[in-house]
N, C-alpha and C. Protein backbone atom coordinates (compact mmCIF):
# COMPACT_ATOMS: atom_id res chain seq x y z
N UNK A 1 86.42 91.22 -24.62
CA UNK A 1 86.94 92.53 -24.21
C UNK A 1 85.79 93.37 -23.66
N UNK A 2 85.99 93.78 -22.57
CA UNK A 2 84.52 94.58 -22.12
C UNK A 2 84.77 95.83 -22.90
N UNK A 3 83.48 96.41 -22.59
CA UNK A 3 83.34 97.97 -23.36
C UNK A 3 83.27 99.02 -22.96
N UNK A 4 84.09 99.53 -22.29
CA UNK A 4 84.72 100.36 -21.85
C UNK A 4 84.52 101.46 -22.48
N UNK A 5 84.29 103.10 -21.95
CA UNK A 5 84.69 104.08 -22.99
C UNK A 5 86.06 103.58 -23.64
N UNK A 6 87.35 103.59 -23.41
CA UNK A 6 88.44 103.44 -23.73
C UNK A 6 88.63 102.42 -24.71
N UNK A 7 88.19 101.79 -24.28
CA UNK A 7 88.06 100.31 -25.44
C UNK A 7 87.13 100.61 -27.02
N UNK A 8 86.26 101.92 -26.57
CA UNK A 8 85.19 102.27 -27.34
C UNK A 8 86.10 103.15 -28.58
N UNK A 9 86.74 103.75 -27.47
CA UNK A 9 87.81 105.14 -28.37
C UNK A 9 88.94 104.18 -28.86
N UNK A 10 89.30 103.46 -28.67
CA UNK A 10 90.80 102.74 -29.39
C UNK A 10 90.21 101.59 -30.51
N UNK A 11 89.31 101.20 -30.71
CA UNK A 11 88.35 100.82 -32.03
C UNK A 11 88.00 101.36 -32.67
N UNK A 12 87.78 102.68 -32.40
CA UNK A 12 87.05 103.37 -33.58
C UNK A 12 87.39 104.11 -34.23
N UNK A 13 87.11 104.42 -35.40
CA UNK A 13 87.94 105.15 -36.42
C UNK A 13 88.95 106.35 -36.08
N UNK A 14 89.82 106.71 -36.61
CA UNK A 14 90.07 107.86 -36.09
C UNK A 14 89.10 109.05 -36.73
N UNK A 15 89.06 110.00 -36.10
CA UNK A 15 88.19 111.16 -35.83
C UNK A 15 86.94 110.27 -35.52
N UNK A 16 86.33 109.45 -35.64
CA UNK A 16 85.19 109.30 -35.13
C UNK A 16 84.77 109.28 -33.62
N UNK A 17 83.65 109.86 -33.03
CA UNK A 17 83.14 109.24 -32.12
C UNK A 17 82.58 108.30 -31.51
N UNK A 18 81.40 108.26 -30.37
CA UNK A 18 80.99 107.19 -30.19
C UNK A 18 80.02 106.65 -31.14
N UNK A 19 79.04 107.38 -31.70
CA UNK A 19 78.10 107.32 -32.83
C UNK A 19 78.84 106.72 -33.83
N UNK A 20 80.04 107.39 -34.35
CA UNK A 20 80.71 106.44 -35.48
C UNK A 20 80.98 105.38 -35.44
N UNK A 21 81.79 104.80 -34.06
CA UNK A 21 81.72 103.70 -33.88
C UNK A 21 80.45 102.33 -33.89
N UNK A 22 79.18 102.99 -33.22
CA UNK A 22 78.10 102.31 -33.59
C UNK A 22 77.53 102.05 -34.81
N UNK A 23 77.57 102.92 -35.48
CA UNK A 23 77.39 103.26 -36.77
C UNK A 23 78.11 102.36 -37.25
N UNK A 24 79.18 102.51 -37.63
CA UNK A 24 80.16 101.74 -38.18
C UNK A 24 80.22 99.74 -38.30
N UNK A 25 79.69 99.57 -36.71
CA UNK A 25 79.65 98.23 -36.58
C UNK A 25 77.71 98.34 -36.70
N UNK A 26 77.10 98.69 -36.78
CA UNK A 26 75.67 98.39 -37.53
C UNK A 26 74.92 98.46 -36.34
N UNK A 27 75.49 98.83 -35.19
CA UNK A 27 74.93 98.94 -33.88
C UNK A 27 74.78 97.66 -32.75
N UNK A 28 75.41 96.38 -33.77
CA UNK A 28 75.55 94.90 -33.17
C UNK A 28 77.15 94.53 -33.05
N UNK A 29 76.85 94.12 -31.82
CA UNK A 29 78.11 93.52 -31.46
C UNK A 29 78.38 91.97 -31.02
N UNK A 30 78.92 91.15 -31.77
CA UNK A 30 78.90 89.61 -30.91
C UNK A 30 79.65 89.82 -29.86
N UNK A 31 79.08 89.41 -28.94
CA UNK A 31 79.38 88.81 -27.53
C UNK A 31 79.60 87.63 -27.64
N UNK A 32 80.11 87.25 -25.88
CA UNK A 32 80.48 85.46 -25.72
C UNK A 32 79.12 84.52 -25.67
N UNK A 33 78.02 85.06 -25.49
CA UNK A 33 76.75 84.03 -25.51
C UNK A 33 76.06 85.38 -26.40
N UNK A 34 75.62 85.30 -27.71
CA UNK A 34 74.45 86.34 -28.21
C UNK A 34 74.79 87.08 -29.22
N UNK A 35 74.44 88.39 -28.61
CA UNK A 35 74.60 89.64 -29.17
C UNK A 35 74.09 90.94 -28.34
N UNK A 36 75.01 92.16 -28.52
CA UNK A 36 74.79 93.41 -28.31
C UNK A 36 74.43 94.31 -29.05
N UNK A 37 73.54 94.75 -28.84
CA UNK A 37 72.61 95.88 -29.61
C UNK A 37 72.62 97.12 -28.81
N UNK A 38 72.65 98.44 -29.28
CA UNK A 38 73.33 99.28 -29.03
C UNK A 38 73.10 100.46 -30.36
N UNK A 39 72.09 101.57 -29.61
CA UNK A 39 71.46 102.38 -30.88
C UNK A 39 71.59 103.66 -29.94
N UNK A 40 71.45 104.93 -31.12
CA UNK A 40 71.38 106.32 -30.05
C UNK A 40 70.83 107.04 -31.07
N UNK A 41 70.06 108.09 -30.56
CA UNK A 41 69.21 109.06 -31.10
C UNK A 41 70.29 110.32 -31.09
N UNK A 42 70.11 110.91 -32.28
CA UNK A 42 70.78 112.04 -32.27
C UNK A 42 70.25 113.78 -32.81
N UNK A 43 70.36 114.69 -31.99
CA UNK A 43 69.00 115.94 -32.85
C UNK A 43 69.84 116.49 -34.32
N UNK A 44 69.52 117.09 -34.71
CA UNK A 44 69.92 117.93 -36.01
C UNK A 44 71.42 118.77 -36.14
N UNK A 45 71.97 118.34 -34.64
CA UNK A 45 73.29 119.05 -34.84
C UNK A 45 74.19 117.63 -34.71
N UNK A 46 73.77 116.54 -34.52
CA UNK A 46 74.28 115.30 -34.16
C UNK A 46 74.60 114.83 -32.85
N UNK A 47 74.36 115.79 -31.61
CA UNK A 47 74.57 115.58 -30.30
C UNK A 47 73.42 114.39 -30.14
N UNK A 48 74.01 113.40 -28.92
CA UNK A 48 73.33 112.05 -28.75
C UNK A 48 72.41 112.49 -27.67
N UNK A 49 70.90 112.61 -28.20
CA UNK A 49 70.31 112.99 -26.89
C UNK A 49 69.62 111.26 -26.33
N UNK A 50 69.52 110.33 -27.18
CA UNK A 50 69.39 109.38 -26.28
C UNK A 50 69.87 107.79 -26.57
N UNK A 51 69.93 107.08 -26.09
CA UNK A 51 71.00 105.73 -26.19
C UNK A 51 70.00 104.53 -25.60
N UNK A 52 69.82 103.27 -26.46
CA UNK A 52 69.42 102.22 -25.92
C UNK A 52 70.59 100.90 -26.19
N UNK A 53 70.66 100.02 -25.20
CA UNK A 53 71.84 98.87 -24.75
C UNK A 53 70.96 97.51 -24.77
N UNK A 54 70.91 96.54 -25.11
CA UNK A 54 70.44 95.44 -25.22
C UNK A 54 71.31 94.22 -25.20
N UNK A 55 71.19 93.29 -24.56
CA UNK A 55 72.37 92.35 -24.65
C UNK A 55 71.91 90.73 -23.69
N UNK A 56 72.32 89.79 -23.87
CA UNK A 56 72.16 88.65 -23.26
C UNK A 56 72.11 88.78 -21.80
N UNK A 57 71.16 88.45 -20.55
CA UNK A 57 71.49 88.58 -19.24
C UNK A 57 72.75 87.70 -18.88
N UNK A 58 73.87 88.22 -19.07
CA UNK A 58 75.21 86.96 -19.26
C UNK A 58 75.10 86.69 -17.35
N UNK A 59 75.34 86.90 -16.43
CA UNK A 59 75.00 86.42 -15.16
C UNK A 59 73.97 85.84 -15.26
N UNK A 60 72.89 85.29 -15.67
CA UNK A 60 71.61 84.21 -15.37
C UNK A 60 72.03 83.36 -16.72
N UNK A 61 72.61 83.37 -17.68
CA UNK A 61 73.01 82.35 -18.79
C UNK A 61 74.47 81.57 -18.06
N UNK A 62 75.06 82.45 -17.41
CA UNK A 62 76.02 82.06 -16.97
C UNK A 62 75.93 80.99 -15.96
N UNK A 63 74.23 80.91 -15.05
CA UNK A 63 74.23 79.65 -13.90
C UNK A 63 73.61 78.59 -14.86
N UNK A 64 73.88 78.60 -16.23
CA UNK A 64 72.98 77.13 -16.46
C UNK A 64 74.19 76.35 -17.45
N UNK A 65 74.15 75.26 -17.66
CA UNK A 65 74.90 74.47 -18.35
C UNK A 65 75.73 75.19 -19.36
N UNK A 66 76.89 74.57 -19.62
CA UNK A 66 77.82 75.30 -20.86
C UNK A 66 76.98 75.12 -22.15
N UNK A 67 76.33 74.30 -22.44
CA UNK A 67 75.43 73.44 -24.04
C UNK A 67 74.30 74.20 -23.88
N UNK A 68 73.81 74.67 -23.24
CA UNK A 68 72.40 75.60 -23.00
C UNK A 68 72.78 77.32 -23.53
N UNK A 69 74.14 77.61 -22.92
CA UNK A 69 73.62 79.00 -22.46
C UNK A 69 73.88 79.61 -23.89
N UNK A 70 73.97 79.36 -25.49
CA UNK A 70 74.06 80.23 -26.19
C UNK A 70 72.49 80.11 -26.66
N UNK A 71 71.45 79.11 -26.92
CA UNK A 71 70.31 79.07 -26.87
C UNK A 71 69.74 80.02 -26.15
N UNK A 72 70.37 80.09 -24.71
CA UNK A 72 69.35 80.95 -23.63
C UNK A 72 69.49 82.62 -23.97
N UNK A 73 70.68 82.58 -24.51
CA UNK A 73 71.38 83.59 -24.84
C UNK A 73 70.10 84.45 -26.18
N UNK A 74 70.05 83.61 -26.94
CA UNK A 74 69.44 83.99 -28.60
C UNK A 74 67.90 84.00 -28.30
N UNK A 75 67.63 83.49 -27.11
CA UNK A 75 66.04 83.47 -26.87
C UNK A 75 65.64 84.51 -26.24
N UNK A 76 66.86 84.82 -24.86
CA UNK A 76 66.30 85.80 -24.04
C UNK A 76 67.00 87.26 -23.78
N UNK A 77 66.88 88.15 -23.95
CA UNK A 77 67.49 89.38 -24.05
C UNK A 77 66.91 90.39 -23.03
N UNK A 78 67.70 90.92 -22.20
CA UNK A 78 67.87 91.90 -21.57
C UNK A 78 68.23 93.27 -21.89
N UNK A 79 66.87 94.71 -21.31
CA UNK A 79 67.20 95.74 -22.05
C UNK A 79 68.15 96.38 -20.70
N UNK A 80 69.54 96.85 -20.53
CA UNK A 80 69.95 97.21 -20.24
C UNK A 80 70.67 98.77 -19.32
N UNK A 81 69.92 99.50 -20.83
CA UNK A 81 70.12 101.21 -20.67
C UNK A 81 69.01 101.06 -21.40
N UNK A 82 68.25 102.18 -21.08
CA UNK A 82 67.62 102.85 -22.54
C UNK A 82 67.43 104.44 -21.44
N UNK A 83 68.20 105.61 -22.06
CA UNK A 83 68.52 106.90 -21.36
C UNK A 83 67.86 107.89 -22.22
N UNK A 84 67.09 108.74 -21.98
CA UNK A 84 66.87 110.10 -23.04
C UNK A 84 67.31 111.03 -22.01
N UNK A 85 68.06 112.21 -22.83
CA UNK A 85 68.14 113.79 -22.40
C UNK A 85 66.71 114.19 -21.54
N UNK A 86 66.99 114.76 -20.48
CA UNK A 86 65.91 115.45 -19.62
C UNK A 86 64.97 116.47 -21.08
N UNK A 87 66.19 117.15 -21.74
CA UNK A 87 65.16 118.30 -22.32
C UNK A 87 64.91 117.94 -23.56
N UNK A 88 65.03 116.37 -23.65
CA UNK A 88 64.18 115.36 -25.01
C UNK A 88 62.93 114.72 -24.68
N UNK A 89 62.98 114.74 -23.21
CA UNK A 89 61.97 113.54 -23.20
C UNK A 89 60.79 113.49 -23.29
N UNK A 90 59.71 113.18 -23.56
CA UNK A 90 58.59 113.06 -23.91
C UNK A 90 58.27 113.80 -25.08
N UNK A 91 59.20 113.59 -25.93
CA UNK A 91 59.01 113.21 -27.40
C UNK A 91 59.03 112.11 -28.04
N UNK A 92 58.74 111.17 -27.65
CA UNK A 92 58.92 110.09 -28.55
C UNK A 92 60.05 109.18 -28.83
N UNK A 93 61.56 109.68 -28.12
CA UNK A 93 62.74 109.29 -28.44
C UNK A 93 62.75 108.17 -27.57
N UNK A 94 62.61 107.92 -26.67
CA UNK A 94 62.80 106.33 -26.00
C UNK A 94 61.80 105.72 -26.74
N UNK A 95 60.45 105.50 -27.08
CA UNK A 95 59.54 104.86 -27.85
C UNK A 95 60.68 104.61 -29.11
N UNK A 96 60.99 105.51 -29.69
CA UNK A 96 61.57 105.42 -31.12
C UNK A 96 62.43 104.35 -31.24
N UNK A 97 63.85 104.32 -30.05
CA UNK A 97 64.49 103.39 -29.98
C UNK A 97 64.33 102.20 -29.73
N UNK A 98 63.51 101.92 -28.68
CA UNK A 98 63.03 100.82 -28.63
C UNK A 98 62.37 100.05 -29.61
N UNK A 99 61.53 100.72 -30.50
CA UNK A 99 60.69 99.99 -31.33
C UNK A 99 61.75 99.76 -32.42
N UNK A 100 63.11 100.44 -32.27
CA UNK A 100 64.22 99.44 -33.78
C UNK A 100 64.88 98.74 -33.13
N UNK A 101 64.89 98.56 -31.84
CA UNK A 101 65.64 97.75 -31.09
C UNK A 101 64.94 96.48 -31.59
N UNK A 102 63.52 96.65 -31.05
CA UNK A 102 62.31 95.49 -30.90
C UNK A 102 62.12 94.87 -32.46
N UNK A 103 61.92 95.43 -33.61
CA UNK A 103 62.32 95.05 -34.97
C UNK A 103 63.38 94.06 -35.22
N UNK A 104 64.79 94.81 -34.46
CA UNK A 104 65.75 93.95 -34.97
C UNK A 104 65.81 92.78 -34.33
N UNK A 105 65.18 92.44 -32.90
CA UNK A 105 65.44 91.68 -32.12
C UNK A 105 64.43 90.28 -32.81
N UNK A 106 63.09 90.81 -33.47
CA UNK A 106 62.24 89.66 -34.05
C UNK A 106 62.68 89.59 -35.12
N UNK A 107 63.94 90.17 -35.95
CA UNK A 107 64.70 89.50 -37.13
C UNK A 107 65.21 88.58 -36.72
N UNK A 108 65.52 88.59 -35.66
CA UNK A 108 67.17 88.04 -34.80
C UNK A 108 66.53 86.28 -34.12
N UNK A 109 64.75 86.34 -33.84
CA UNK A 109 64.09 85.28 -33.47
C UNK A 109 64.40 84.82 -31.75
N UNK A 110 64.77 86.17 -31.81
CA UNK A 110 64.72 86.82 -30.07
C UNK A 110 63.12 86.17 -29.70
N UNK A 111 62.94 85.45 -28.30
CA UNK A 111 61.36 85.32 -28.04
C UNK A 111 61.31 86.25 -26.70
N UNK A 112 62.24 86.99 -25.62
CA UNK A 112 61.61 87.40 -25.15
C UNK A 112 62.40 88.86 -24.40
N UNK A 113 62.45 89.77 -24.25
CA UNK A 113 63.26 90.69 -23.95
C UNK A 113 62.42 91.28 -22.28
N UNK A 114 63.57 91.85 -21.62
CA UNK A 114 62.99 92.02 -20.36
C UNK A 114 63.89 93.46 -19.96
N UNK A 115 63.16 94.08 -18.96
CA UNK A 115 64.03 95.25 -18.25
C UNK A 115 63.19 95.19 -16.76
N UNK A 116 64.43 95.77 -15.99
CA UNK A 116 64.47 96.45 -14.71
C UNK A 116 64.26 97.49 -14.17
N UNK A 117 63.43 97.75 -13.90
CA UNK A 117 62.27 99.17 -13.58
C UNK A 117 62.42 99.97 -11.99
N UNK A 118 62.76 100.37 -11.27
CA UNK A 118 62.45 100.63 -9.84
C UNK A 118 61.61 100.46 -9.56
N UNK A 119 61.24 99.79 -8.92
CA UNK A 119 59.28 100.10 -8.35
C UNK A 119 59.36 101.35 -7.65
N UNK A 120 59.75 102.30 -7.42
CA UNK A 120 59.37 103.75 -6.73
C UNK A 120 59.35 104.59 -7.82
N UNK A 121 60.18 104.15 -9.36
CA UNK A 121 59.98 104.85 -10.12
C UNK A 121 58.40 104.94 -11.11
N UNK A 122 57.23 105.65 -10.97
CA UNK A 122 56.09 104.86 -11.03
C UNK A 122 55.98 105.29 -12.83
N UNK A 123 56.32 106.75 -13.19
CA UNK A 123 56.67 107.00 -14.26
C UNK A 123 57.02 106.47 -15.32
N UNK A 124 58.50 105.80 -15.25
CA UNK A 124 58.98 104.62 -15.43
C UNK A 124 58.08 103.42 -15.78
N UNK A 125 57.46 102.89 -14.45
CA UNK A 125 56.96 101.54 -14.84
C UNK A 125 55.41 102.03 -15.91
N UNK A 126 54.33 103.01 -15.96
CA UNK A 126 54.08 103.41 -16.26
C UNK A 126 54.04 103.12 -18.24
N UNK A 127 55.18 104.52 -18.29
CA UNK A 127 55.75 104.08 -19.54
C UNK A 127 56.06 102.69 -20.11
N UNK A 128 56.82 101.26 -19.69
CA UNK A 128 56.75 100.22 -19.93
C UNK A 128 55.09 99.47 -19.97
N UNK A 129 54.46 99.59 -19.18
CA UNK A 129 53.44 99.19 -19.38
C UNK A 129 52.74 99.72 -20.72
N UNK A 130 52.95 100.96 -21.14
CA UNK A 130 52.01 101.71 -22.48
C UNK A 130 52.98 100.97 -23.60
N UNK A 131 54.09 100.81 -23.65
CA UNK A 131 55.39 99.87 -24.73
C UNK A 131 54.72 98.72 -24.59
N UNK A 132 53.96 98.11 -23.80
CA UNK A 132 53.58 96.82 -24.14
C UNK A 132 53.99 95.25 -23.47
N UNK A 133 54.80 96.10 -21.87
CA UNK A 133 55.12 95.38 -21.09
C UNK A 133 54.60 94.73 -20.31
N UNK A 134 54.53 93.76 -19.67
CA UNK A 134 53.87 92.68 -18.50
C UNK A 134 55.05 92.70 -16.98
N UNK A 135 54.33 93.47 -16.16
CA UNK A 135 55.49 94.04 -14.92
C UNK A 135 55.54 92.97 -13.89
N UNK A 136 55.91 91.98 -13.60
CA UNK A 136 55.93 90.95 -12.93
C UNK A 136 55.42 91.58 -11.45
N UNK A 137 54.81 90.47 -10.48
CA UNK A 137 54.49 90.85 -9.44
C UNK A 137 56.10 90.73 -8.44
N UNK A 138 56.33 90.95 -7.38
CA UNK A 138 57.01 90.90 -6.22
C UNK A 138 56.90 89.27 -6.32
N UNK A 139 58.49 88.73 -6.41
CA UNK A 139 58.76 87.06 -6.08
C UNK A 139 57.92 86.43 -7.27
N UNK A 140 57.73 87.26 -8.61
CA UNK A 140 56.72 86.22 -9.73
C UNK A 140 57.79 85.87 -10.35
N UNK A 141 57.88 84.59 -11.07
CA UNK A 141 59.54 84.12 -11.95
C UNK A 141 58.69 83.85 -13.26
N UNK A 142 59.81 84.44 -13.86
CA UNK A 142 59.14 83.96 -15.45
C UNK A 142 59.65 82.63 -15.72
N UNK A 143 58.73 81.81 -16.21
CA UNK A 143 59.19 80.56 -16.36
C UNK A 143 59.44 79.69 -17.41
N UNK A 144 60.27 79.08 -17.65
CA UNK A 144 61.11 79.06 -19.09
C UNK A 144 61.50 77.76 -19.11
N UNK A 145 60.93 76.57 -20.27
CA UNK A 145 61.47 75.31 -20.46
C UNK A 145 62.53 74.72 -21.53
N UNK A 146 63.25 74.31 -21.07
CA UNK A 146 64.57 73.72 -21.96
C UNK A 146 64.40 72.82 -22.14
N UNK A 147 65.76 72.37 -22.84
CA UNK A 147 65.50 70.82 -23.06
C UNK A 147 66.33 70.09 -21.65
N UNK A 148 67.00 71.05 -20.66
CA UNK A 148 67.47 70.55 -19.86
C UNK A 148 66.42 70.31 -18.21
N UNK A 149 64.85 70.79 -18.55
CA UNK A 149 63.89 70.97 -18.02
C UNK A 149 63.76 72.67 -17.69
N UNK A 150 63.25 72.92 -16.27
CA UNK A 150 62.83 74.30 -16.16
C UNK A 150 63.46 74.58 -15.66
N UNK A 151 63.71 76.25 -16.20
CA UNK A 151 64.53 77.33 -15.36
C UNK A 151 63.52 78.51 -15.10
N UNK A 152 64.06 79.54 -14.66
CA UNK A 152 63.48 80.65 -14.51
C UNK A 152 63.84 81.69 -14.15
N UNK A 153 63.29 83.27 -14.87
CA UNK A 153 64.08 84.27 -13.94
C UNK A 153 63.19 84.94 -13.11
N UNK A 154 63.93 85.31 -12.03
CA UNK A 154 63.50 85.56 -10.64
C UNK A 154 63.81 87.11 -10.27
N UNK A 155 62.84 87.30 -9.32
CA UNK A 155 62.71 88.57 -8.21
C UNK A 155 64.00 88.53 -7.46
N UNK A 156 64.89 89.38 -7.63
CA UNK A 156 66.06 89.50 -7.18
C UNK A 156 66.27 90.04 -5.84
N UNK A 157 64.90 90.86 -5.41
CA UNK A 157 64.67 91.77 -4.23
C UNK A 157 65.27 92.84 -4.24
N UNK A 158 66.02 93.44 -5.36
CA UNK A 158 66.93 94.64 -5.43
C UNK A 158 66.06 95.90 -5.26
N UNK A 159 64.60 95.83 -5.49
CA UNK A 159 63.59 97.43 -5.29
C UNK A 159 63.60 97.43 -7.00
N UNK A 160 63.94 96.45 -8.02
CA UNK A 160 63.65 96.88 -9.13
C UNK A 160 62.43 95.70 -9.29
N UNK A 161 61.64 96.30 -10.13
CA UNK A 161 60.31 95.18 -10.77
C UNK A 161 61.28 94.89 -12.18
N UNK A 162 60.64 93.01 -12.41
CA UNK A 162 60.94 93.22 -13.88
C UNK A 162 59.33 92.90 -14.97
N UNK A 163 59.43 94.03 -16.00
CA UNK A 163 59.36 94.11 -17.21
C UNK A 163 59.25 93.12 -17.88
N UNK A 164 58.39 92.40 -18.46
CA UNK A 164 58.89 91.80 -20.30
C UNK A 164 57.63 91.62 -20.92
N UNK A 165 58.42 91.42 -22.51
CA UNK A 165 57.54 92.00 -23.31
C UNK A 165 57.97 90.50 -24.52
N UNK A 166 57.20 90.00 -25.03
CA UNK A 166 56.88 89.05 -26.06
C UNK A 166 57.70 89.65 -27.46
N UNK A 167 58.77 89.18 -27.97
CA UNK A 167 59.24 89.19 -29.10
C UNK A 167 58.31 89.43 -30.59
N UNK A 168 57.98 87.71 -30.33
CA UNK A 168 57.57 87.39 -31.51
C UNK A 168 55.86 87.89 -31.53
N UNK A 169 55.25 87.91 -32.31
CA UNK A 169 53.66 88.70 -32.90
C UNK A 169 52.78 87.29 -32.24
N UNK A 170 52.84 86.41 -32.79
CA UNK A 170 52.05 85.07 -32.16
C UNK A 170 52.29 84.76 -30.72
N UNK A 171 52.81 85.18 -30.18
CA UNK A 171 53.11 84.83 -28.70
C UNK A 171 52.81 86.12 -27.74
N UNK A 172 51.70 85.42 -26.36
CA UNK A 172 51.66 86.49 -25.52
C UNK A 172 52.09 86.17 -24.34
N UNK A 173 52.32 87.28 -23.53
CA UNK A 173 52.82 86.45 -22.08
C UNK A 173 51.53 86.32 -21.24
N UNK A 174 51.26 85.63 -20.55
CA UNK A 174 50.13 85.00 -19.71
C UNK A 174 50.54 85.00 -18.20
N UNK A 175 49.95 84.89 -17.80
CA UNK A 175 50.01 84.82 -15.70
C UNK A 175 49.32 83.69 -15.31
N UNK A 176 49.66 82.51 -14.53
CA UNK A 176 49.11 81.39 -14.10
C UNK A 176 48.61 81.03 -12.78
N UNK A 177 47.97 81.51 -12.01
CA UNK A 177 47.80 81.69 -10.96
C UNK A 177 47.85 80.29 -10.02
N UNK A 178 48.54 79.45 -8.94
CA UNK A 178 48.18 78.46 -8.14
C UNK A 178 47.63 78.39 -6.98
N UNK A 179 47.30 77.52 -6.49
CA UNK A 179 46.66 78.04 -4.86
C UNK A 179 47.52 78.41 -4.01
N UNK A 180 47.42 79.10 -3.12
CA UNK A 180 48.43 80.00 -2.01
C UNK A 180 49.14 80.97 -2.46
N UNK A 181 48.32 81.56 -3.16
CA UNK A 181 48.84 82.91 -3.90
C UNK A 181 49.77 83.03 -4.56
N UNK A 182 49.99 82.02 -4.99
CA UNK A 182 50.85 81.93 -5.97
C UNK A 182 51.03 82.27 -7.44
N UNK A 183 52.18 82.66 -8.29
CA UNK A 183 51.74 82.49 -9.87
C UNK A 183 52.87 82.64 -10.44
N UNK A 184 52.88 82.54 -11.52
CA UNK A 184 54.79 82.81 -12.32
C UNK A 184 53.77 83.00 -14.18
N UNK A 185 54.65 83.76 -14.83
CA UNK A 185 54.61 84.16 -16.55
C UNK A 185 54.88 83.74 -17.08
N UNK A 186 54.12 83.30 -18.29
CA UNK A 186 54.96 83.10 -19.02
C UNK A 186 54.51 83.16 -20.28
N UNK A 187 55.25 82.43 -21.62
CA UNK A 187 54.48 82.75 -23.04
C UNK A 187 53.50 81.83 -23.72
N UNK A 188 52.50 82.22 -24.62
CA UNK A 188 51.45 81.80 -24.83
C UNK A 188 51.30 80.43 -25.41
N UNK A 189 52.70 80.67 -26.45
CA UNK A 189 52.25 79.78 -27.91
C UNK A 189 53.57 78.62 -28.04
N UNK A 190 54.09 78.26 -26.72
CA UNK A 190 55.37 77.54 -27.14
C UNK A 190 55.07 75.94 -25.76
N UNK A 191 55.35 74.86 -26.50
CA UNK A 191 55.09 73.43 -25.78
C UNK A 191 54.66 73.43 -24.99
N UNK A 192 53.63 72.56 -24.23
CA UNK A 192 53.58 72.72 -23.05
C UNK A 192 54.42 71.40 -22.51
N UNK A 193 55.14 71.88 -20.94
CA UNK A 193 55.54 70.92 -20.33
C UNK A 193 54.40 69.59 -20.36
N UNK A 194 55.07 68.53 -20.31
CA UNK A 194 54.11 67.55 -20.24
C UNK A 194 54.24 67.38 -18.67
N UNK A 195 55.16 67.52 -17.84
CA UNK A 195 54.74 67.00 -16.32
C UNK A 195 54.03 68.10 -15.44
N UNK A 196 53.95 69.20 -15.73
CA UNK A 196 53.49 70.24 -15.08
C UNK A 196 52.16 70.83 -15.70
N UNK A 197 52.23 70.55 -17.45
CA UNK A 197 51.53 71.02 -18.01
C UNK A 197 51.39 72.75 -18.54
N UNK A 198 52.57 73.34 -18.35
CA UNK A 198 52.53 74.74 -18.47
C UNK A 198 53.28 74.81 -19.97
N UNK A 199 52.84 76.11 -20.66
CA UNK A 199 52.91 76.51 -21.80
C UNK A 199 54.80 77.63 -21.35
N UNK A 200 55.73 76.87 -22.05
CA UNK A 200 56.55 77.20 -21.10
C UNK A 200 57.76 78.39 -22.45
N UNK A 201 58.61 78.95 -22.61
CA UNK A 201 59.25 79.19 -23.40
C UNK A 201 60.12 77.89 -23.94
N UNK A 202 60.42 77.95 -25.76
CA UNK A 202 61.52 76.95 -25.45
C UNK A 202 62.72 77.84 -25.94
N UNK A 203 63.54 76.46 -25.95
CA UNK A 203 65.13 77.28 -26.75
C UNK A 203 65.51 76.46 -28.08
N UNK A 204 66.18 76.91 -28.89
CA UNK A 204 66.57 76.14 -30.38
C UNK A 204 68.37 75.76 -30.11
């Protein structure tokens, strides 16, 4: 069932709002490959001044095998929204959320979470970089090994950069550079391919 305001309001308690509703379900939601995560900041009168969305990239799980994509699903997570109030921001409230997002996600044995940045927004990318992000170059793919061999996610050309950031504490993301200017990301501490030789993500 998608999630709809409407769908949001006919689940949830009566008198409650949207907060109750999150609240209520623990801020996780199963989806068809994963899980949805889904948190909001609220000030002292309870108005939501800011909201973070987390959830499986279901379009890039969706081009790989049916037997793969709930693995790809539990490994790799996409941050979605993360919104603060104009006359919240730079307090701390997007940091805040994120970092219980990022908690729950290394309960969860999440290895790698990613977001979509504008590149004109420099602010923006900025901020991700001080959170602890690795901003991919223009056409860099993060590169990711299965047991069905390699996949990867890619520069879409949309004017957004992507973001990501290492789950787990033992694992960093790295940059591999080849000749012809080439290079693709990826994480520190997981198999290396044996035919390529790259230190690649895996899946369980």
């Amino acid at each position: 069932m998608a999630h709809t305001p409407e769908s949001v309001r006919a689940r949830a308690r009566q008198g409650r709002d949207l907060v109750g509703y999150i609240e209520a379900r623990g801020g996780v939601i199963r989806t068809r490959d994963g899980h949805t995560i889904c948190r909001v900041a609220t000030d002292q009168q309870g108005a939501v001044i800011g909201m973070i969305h987390v959830c499986p990239p279901q379009s890039w799980v969706d081009d790989h095998p049916l037997g793969l994509r709930p693995a790809l699903a539990r490994a790799v997570t996409e941050l979605g929204m993360l919104a603060v109030d104009p006359d919240h921001q730079g307090r701390g409230v997007g940091a805040s959320l994120l970092a219980v997002v990022e908690e729950h996600e290394q309960q969860l044995g999440t290895q790698l979470l990613f977001a979509k940045v504008a590149w004109n927004n420099r602010a923006s990318l900025r901020w991700y970089r001080n959170q602890g992000f690795t901003i991919a170059a223009p056409d860099e793919a993060f590169l990711i090994y299965t047991p069905h061999g390699e996949t990867s996610i890619v520069d879409l050309k949309d004017g957004h950069a992507l973001a990501y950031k290492s789950m787990q504490a033992e694992a960093r993301i790295l940059r591999k550079r080849l000749p012809g200017d080439v290079s693709f990301l990826y994480l520190s501490n997981l198999p290396a391919d044996s035919q390529h030789r790259r230190c690649l993500i895996g899946t369980r």
